[in-house]
N, C-alpha and C. Protein backbone atom coordinates (compact mmCIF):
# COMPACT_ATOMS: atom_id res chain seq x y z
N UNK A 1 2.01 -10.13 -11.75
CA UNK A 1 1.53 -9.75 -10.44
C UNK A 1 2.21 -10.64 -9.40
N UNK A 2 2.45 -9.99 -8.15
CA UNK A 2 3.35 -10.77 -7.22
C UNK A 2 2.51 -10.20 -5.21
N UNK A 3 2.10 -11.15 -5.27
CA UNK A 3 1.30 -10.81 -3.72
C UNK A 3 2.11 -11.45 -2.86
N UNK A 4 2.68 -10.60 -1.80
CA UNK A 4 3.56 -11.83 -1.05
C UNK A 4 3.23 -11.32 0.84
N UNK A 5 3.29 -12.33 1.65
CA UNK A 5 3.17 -11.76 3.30
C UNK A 5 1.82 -10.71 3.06
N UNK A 6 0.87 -10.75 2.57
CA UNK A 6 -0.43 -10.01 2.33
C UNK A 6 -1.64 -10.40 2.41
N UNK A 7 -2.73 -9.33 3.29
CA UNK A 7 -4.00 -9.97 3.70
C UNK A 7 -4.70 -9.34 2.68
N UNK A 8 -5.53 -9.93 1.57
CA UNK A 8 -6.31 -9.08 0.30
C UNK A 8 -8.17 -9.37 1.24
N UNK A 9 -8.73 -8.68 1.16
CA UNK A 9 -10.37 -8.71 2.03
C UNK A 9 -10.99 -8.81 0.48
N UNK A 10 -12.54 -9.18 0.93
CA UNK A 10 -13.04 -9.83 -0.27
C UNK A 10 -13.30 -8.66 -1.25
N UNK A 11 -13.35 -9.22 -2.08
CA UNK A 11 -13.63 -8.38 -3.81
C UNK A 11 -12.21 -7.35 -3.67
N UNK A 12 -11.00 -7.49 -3.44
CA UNK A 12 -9.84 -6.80 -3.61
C UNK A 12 -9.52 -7.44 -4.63
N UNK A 13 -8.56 -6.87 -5.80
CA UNK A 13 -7.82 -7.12 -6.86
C UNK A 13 -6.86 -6.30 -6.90
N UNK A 14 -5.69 -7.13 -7.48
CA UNK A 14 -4.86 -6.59 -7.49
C UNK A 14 -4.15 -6.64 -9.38
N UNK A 15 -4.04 -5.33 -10.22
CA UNK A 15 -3.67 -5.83 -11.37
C UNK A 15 -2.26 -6.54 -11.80
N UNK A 16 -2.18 -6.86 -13.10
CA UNK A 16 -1.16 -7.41 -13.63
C UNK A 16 -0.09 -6.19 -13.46
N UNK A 17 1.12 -7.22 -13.62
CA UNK A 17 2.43 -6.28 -13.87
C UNK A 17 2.72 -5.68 -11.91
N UNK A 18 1.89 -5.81 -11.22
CA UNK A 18 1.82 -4.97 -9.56
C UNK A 18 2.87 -5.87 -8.72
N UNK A 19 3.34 -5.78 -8.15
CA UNK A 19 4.03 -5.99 -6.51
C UNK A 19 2.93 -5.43 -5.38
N UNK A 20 2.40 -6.58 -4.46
CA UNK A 20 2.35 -5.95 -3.17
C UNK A 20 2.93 -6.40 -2.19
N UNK A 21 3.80 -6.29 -1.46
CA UNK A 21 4.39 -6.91 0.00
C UNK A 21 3.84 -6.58 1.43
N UNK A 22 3.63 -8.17 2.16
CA UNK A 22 3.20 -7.06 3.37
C UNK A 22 2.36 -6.19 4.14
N UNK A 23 1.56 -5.81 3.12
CA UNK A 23 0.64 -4.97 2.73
C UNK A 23 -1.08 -5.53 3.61
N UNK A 24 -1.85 -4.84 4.06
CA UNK A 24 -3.00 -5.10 4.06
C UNK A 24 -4.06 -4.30 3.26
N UNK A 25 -5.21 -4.81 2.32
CA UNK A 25 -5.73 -4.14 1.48
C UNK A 25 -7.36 -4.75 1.55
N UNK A 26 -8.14 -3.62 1.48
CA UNK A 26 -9.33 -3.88 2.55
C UNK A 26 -10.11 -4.37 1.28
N UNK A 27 -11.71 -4.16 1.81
CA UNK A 27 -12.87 -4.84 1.07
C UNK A 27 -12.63 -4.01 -0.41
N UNK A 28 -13.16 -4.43 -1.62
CA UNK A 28 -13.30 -3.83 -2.58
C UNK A 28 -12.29 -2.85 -2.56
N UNK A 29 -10.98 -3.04 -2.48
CA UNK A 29 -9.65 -2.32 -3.18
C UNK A 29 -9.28 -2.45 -4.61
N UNK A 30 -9.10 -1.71 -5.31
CA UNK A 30 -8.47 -1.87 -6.86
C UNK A 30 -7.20 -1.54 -7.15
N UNK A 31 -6.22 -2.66 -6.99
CA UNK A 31 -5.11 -1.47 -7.69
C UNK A 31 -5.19 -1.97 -9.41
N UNK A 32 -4.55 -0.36 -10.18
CA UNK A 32 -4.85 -0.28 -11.26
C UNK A 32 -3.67 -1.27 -11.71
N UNK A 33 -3.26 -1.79 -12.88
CA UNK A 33 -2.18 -2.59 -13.60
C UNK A 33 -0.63 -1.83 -13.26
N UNK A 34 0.33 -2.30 -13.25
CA UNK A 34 1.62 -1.79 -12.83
C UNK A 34 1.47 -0.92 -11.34
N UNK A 35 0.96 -0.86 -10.47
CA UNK A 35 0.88 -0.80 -8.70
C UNK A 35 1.94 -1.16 -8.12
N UNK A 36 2.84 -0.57 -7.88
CA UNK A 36 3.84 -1.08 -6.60
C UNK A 36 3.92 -0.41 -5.32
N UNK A 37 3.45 -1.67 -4.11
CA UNK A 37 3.82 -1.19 -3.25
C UNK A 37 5.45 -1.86 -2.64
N UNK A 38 6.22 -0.14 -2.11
CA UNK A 38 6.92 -0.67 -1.18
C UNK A 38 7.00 -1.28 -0.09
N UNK A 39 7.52 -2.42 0.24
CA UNK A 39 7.86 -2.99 1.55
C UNK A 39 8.99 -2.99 2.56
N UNK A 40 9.90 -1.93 2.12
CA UNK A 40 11.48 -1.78 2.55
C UNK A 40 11.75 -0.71 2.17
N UNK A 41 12.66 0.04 3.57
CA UNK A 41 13.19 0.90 3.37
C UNK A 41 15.07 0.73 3.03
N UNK A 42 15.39 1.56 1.68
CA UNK A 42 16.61 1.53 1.98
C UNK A 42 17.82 1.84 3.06
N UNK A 43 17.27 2.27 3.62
CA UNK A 43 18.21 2.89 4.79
C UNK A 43 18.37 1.51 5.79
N UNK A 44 17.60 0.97 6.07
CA UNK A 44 17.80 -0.56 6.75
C UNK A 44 16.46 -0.03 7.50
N UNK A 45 16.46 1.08 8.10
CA UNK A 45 15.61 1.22 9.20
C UNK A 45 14.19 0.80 9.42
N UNK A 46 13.62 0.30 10.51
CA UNK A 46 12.09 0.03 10.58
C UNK A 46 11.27 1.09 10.38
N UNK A 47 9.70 0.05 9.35
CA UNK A 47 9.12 1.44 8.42
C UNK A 47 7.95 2.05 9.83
N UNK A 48 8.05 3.24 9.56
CA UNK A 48 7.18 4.03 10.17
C UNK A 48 5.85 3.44 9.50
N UNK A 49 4.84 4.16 10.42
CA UNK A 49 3.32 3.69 10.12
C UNK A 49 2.70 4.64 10.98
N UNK A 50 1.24 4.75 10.69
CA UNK A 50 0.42 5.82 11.48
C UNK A 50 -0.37 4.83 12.25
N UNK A 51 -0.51 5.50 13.49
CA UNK A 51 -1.36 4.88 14.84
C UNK A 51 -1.96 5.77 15.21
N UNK A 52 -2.90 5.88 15.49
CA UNK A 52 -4.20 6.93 16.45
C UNK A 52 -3.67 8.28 16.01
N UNK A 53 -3.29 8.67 14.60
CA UNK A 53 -3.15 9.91 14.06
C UNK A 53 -1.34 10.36 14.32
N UNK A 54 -0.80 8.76 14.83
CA UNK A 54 0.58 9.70 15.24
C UNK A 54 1.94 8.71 14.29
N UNK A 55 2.76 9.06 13.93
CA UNK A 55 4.01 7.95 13.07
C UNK A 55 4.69 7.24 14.49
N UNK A 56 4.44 6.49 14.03
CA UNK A 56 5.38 5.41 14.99
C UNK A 56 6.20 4.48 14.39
N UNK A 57 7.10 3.44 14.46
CA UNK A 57 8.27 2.54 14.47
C UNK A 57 7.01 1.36 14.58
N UNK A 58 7.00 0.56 13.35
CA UNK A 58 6.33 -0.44 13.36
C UNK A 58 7.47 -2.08 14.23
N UNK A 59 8.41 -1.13 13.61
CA UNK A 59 9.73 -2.42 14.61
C UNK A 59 10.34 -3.63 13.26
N UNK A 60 9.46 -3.10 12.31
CA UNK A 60 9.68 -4.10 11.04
C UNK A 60 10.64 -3.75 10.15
N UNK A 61 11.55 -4.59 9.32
CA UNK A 61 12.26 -3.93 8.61
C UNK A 61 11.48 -3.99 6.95
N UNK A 62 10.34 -4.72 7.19
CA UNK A 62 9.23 -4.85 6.22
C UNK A 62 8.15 -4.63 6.51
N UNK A 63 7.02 -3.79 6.08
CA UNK A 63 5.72 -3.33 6.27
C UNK A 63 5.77 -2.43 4.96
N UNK A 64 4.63 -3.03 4.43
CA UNK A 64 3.65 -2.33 3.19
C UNK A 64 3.22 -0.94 3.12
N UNK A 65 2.19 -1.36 2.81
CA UNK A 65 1.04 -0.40 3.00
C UNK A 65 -0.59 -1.21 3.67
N UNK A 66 -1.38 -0.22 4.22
CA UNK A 66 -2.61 -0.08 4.73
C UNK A 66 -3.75 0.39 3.76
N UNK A 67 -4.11 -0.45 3.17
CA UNK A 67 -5.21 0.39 2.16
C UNK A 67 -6.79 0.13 2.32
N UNK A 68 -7.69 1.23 3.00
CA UNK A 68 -9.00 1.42 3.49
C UNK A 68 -9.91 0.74 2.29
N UNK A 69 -11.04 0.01 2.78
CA UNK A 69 -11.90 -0.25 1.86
C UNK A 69 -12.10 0.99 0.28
N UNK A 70 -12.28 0.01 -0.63
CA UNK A 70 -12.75 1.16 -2.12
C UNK A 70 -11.51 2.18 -2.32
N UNK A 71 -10.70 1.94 -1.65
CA UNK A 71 -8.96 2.61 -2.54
C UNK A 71 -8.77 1.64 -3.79
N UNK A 72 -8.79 2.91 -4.31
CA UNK A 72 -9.01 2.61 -6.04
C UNK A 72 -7.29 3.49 -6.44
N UNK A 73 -6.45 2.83 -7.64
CA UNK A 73 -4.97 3.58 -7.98
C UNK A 73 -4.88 3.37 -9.26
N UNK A 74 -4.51 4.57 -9.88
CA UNK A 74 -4.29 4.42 -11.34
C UNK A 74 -3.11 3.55 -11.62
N UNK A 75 -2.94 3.30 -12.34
CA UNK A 75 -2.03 2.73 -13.54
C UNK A 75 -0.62 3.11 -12.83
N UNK A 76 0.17 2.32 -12.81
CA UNK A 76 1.58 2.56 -12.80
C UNK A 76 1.66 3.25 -11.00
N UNK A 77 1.21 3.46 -10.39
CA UNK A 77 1.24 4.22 -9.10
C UNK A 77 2.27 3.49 -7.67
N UNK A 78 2.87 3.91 -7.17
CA UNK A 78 3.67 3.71 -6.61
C UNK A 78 3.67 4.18 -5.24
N UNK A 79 3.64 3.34 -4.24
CA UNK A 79 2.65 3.65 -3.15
C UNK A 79 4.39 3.23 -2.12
N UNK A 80 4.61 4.13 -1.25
CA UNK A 80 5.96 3.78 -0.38
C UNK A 80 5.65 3.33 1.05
N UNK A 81 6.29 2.34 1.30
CA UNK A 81 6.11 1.49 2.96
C UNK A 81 5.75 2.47 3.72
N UNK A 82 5.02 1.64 3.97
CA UNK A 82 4.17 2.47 5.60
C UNK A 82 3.31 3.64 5.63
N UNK A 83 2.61 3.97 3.99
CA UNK A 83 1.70 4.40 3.71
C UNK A 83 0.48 4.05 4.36
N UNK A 84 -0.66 5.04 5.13
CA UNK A 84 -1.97 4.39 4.85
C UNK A 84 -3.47 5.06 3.96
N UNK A 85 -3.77 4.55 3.19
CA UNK A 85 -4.65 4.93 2.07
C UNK A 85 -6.06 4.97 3.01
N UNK A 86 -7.00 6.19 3.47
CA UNK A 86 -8.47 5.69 3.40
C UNK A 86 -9.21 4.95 3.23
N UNK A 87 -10.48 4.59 3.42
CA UNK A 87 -11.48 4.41 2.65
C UNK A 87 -12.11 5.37 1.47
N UNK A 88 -11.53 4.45 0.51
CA UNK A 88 -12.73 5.46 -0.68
C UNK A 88 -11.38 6.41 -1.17
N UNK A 89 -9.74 6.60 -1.20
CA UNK A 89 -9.07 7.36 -1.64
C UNK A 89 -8.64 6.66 -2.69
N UNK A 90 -7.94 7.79 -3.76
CA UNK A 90 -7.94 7.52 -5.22
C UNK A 90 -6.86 8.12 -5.30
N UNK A 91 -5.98 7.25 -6.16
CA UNK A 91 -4.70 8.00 -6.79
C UNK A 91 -4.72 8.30 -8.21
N UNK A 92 -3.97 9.25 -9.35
CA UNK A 92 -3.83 9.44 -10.41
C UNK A 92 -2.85 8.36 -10.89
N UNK A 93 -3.13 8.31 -12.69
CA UNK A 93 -2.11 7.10 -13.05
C UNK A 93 -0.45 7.46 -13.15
N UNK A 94 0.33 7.00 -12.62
CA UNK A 94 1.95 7.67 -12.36
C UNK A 94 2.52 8.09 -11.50
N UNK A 95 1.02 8.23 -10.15
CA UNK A 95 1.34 9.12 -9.15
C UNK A 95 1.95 7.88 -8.11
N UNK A 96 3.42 8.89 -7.17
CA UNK A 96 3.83 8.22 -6.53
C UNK A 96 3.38 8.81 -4.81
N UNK A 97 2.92 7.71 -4.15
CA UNK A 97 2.56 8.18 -2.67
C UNK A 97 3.17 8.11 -1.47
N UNK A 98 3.85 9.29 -0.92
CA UNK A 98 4.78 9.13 -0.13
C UNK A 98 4.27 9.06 1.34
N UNK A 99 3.06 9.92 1.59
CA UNK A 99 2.34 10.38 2.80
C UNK A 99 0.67 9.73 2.56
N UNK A 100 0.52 9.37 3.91
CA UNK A 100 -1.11 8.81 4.21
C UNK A 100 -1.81 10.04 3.89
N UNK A 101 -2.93 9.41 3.20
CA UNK A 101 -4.41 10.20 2.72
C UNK A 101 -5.48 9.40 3.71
């Protein structure tokens, strides 16, 4: 497991084998074992992010993900920069997340 530039809120865990960068991950978050979030886009460009329902230019050439209290992720799941997860959203084990839930 590798937590790096990341705010974890209380009772968050993060499993073995995971990457998070960057990332903010709220009260009671679970990621399942093997979790990666991206923090970089290949293209160089700054990662988009959602604001008041709209994508905007965070200005960063690093930004995580946003994950709402009780986001729970299966096994192996693969979550891409500048995602933001709910409260209370759930991924399958393998599944990769390109777009905010």
């Amino acid at each position: 497991m590798e937590i790096k530039n990341s705010v974890l809120m209380a009772d968050a865990t993060v499993g073995h084998l995971s990457y998070v960068g960057d990332s903010v991950l709220g009260p009671s978050v679970n990621l399942g074992a093997g979790t990666n979030v991206a923090n970089l886009r290949h293209d160089g460009e700054p990662v988009d992010a959602t604001v008041k329902g709209e994508r905007v230019s965070t200005g960063r050439r690093k930004f995580g993900a946003v994950l709402g209290p009780r986001v729970k992720t299966g096994i192996q799941t693969g979550i891409n920069a500048g995602v933001t997860l709910s409260a209370d959203a759930h991924t399958e084990p393998g599944e990769i997340v390109r777009r905010d839930r």
